[in-house]
Protein backbone atom coordinates (compact mmCIF):
# COMPACT_ATOMS: atom_id res chain seq x y z
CA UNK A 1 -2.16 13.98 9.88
CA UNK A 2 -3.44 12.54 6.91
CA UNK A 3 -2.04 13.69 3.47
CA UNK A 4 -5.21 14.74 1.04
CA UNK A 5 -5.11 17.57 -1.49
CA UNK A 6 -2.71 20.35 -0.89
CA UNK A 7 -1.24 18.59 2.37
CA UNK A 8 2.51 18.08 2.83
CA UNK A 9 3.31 14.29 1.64
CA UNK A 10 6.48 13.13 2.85
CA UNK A 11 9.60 12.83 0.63
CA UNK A 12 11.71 9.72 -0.05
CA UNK A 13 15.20 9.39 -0.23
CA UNK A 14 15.63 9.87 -3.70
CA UNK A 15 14.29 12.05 -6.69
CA UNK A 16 13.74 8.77 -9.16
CA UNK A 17 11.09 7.32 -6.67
CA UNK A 18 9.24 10.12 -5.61
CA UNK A 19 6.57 9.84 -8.07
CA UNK A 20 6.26 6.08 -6.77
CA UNK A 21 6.11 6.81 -3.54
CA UNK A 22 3.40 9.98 -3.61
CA UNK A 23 1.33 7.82 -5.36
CA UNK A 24 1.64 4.66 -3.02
CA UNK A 25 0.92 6.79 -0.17
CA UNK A 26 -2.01 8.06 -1.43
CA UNK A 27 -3.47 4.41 -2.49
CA UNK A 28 -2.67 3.50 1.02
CA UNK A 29 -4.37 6.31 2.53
CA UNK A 30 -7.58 7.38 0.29
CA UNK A 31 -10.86 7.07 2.12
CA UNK A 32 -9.73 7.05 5.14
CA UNK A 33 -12.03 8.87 7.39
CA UNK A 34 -14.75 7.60 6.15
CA UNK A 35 -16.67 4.07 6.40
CA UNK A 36 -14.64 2.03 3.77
CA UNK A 37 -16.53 0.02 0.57
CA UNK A 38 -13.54 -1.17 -1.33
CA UNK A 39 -14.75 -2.18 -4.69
CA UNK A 40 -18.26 -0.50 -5.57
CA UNK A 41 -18.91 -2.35 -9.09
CA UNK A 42 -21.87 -1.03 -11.09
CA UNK A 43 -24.40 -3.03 -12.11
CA UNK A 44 -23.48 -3.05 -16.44
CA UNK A 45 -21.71 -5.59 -18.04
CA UNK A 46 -20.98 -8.77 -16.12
CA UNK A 47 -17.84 -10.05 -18.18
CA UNK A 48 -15.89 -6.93 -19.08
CA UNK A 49 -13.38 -7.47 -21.91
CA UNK A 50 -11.78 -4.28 -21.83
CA UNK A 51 -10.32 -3.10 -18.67
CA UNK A 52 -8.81 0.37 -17.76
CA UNK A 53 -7.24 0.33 -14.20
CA UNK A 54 -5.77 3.63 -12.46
CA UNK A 55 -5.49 1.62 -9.17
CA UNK A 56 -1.81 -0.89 -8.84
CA UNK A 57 -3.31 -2.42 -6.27
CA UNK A 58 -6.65 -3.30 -8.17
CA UNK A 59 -4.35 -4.10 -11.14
CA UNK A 60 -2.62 -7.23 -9.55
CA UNK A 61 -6.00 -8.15 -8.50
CA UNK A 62 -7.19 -8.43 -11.92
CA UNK A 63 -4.18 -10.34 -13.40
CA UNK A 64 -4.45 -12.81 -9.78
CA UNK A 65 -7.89 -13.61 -10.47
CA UNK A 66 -7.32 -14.37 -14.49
CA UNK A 67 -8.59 -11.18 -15.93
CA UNK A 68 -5.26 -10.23 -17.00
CA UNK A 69 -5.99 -10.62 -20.24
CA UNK A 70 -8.86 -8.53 -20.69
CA UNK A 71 -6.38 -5.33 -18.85
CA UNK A 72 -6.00 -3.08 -21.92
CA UNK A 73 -4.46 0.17 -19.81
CA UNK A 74 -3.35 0.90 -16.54
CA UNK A 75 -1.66 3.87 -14.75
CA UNK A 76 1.59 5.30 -14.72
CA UNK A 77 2.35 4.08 -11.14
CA UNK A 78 2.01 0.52 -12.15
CA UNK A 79 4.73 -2.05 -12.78
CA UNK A 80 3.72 -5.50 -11.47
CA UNK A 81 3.26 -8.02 -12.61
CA UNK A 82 5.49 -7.98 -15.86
CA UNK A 83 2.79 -7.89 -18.56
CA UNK A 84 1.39 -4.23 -17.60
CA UNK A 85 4.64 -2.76 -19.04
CA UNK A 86 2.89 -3.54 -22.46
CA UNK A 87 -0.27 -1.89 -21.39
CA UNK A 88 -0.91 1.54 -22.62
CA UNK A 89 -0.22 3.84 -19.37
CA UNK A 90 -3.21 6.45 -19.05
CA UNK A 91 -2.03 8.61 -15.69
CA UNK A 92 -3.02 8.08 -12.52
CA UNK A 93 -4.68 9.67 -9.42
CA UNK A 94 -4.24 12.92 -9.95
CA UNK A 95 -4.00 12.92 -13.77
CA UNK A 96 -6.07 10.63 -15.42
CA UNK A 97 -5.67 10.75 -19.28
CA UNK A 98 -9.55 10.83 -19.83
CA UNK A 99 -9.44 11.31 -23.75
CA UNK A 100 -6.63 8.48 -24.09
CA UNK A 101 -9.41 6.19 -21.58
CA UNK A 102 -12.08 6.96 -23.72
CA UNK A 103 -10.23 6.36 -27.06
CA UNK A 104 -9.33 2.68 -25.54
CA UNK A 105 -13.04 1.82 -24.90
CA UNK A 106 -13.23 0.20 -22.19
CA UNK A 107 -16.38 -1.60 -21.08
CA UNK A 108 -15.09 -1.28 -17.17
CA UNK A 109 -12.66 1.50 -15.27
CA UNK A 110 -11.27 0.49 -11.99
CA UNK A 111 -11.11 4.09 -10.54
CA UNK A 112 -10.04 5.73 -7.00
CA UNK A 113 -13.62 6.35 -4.86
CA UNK A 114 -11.62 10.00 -4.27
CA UNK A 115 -11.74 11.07 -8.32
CA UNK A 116 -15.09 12.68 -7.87
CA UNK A 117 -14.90 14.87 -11.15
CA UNK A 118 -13.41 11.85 -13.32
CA UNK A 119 -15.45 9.98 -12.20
CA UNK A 120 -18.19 12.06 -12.68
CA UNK A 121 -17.01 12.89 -16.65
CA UNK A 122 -17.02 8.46 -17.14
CA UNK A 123 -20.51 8.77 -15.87
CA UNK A 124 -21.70 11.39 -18.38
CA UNK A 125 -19.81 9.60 -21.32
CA UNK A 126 -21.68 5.88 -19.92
CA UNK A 127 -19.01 4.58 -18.73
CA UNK A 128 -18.78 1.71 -16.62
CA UNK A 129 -16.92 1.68 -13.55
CA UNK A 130 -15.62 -0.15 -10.03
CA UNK A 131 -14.70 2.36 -7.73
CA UNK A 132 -11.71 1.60 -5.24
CA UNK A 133 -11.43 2.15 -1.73
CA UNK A 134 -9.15 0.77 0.76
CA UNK A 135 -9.01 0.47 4.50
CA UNK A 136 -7.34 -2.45 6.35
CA UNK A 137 -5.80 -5.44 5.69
CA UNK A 138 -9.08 -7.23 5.78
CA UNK A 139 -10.43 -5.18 2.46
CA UNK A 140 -8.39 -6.60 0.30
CA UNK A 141 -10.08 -9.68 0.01
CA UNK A 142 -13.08 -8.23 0.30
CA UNK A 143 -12.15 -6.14 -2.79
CA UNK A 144 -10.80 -9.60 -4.63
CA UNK A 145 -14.33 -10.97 -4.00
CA UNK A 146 -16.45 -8.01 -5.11
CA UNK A 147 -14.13 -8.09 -8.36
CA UNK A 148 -14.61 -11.30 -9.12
CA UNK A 149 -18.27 -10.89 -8.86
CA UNK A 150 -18.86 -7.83 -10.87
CA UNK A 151 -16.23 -9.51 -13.59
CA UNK A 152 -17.96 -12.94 -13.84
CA UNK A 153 -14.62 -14.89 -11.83
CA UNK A 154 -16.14 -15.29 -8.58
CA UNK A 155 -14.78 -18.80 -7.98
CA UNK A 156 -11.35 -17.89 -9.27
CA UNK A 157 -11.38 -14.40 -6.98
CA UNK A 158 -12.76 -16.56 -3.68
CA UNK A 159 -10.04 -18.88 -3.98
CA UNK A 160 -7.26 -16.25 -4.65
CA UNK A 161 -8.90 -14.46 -1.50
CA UNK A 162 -9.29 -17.69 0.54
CA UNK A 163 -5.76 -18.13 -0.15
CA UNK A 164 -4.44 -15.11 0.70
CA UNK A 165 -6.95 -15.03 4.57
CA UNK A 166 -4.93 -18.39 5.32
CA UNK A 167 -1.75 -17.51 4.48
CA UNK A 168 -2.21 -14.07 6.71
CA UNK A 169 -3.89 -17.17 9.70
CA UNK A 170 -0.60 -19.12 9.53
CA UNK A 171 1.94 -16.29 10.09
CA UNK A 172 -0.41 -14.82 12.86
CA UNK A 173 -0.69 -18.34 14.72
CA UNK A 174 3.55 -18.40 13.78
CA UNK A 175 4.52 -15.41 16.13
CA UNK A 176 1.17 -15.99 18.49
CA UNK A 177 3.92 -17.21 20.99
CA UNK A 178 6.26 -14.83 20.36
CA UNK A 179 7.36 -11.03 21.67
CA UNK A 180 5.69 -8.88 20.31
CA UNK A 181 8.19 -6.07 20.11
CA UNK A 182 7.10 -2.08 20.29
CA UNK A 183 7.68 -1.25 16.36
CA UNK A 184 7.21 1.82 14.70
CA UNK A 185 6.80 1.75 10.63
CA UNK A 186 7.91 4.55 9.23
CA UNK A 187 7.17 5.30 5.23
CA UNK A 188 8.56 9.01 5.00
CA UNK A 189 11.26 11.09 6.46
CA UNK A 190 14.10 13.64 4.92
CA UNK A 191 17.44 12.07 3.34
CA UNK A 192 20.54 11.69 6.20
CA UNK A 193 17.84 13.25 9.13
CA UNK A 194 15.26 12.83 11.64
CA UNK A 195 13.34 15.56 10.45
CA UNK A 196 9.50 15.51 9.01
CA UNK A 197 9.43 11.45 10.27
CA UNK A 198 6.00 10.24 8.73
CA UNK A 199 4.69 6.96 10.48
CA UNK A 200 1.89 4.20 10.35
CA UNK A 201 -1.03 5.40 12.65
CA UNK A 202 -3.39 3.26 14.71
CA UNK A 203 -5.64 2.15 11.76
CA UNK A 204 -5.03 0.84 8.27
CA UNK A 205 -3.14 -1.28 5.85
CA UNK A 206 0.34 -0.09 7.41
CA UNK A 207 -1.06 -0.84 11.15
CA UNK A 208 -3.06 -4.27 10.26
CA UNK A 209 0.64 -6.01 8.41
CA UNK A 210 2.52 -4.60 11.54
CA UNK A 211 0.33 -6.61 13.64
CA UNK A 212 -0.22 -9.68 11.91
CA UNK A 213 3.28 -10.12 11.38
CA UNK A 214 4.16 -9.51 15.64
CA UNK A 215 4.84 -6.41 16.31
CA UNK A 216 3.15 -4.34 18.87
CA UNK A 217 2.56 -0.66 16.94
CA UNK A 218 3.50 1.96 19.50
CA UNK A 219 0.49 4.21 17.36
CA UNK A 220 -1.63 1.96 18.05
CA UNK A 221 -3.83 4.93 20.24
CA UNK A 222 -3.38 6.95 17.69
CA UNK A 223 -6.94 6.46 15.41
CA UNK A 224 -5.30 7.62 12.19
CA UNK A 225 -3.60 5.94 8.99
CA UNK A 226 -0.46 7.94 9.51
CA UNK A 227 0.47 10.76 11.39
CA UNK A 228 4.17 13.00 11.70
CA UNK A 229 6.20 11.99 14.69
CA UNK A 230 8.77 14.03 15.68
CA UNK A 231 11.79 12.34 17.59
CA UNK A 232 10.77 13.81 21.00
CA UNK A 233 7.70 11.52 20.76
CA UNK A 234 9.61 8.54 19.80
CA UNK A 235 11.67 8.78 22.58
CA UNK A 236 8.55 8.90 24.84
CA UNK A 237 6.96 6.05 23.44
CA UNK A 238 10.49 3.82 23.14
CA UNK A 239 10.11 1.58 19.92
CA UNK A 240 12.11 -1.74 20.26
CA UNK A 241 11.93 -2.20 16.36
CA UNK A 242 12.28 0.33 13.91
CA UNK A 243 11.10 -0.42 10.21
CA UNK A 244 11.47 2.06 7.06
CA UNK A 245 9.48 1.31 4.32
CA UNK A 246 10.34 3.07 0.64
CA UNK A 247 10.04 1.56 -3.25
CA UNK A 248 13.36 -0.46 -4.07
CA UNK A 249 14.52 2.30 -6.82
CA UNK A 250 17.53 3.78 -6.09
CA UNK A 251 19.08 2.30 -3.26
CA UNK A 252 22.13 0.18 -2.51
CA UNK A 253 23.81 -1.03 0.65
CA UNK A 254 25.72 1.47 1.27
CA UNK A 255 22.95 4.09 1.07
CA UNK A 256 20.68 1.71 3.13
CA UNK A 257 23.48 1.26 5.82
CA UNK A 258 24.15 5.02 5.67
CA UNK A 259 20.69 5.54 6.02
CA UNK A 260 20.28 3.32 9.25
CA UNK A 261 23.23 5.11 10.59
CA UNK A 262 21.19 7.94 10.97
CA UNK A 263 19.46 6.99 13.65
CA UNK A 264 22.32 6.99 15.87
CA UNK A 265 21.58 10.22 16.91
CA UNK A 266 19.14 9.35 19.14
CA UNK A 267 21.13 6.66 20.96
CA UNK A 268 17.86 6.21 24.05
CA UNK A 269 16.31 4.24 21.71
CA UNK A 270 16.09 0.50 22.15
CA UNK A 271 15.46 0.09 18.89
CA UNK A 272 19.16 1.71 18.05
CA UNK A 273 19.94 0.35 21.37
CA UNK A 274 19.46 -2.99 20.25
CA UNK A 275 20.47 -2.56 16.51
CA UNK A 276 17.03 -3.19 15.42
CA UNK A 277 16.48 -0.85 12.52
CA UNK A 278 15.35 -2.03 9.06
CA UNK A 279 15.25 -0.06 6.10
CA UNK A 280 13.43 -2.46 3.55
CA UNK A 281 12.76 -1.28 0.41
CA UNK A 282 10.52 -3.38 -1.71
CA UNK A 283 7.79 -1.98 -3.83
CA UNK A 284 5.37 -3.95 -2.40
CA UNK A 285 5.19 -3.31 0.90
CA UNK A 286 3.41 0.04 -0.59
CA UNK A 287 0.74 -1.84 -2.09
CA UNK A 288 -2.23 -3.46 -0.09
CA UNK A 289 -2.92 -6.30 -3.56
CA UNK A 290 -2.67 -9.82 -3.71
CA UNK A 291 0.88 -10.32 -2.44
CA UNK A 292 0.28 -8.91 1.23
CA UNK A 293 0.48 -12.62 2.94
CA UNK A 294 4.30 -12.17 1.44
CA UNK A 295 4.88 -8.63 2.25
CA UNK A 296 4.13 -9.66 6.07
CA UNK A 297 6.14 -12.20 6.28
CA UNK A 298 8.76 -9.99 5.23
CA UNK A 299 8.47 -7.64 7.86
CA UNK A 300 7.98 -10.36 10.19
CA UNK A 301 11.14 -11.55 9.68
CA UNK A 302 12.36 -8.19 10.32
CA UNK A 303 10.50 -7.45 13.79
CA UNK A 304 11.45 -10.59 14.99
CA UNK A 305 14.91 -10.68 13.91
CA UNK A 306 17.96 -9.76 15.97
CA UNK A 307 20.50 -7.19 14.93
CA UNK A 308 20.84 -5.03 11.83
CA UNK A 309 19.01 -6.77 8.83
């Protein structure tokens, strides 16, 4: 099922990250049962110089398509690229800081399509903003474009966008000859178990890099952006590949290898089989932004790899 207020998000291995990692998931999975419009700009000020952002993802955006400058705050999630760490942090999702927003005035705030009360408190105080959501794979260039028309960069954001669409063309034409393996992504499950196993559905940013980078998503049926699979149901559907997905903090190879180990206890898999499980932890592969063309060719070299990474 998909996580929204109240629902169960999945854990990840370690306390430090958690905060990360809820707040990932729910950039990745916003919006998602409805139409998606990634990037609704409003019609005010067509060079903002004083940017607020409470979406990472929109964040690297801004700083890809030279507006990085003009980025005065940004949530408490974000960390790439270097130059937000000097940013003044103003919450996130759930919390948004709207006193410490206002008291930055900002002539733009890139906000989550989901914060209907925030949002609707920046519309009584005349606030401009862009309103995030995300989908696919496909949005996020669609996203880069509508930024850089609403900030006055719209050659800058085309080429960053153009960029990115044939970078993503070249790795899909690169494994078009290839096996596509039966790969599961997995972004969630409990510490040293194969209990509450949270995994890339049919649809989304998850599903669209597991395809474009070769791997056949064995939820591919399954019309949601995530949904709990329990180990009975892998072993029905028989994953060749196995990739976890979690932010880098925390981890070391032992852990990871520990980790992998787990899986042993369900030795039908061909996946395990095979030795084809991946634990790669990299902050973003949580983040559908500008550096997706890289984060699939990182988990392209996993599917298609042979052995233990």
């Amino acid at each position: 099922m998909v996580p929204g207020p109240g629902s169960r998000v999945p854990g990840p291995h370690f306390k430090g990250a958690r905060r990360l990692f809820l707040a990932t998931c729910v950039t990745l999975f916003v919006a998602c049962t409805r139409t998606p419009n990634p990037g609704t700009p409003e019609p005010r000020n067509p060079e903002p110089a004083r940017i607020v952002s409470l979406v990472p993802a929109v964040t690297e955006m801004l700083f890809a398509i030279g507006a990085g400058d003009a980025v005065i705050g940004v949530s408490s999630f974000d960390s790439y690229p270097p130059e937000v760490m000097s940013r003044e942090k103003v919450g996130a999702l759930i919390d948004p800081d709207f006193e410490r927003i206002i008291g930055l005035r900002p002539d733009l705030v890139v906000v989550y399509g989901s914060q209907t009360e925030f949002i609707a408190r920046l519309a009584r105080a005349s606030v401009p903003m862009f309103r995030y959501e995300h989908a696919g794979l496909a949005d996020i260039t669609v996203t880069i474009r509508a930024l850089g028309d609403r900030l006055g960069r719209k050659e800058r954001a085309d080429a960053v966008a153009t960029a990115i669409e044939g970078e993503l063309e070249v790795i899909r034409r690169s494994v078009a000859d290839k096996p596509h393996p039966k790969t599961v992504l997995v972004f969630g499950r409990e510490p040293g178990a194969l209990r509450n196993i949270y995994a890339s559905g049919g649809i989304g940013f998850m599903h669209d890099m597991l395809e474009a980078a070769g791997g056949s998503d064995i939820f591919s049926d399954i019309k949601r952006q995530n949904l709990q699979a329990t180990t009975e149901i892998l072993l029905a559907r028989a994953p060749e590949v196995i990739l976890e997905l979690y932010p880098s903090e925390g981890w070391t190879p032992e852990r990871r290898a520990r980790e992998i180990a787990v899986w042993n206890g369900l030795p039908a898999l061909p996946a395990v089989r095979l030795k084809r499980v991946h634990i790669l932890t990299e902050d973003r592969l949580l983040v559908p932004g500008p550096r997706v063309a890289e984060c699939v060719r990182v988990l392209s070299a996993a599917i298609h790899a042979r052995g233990p990474a």
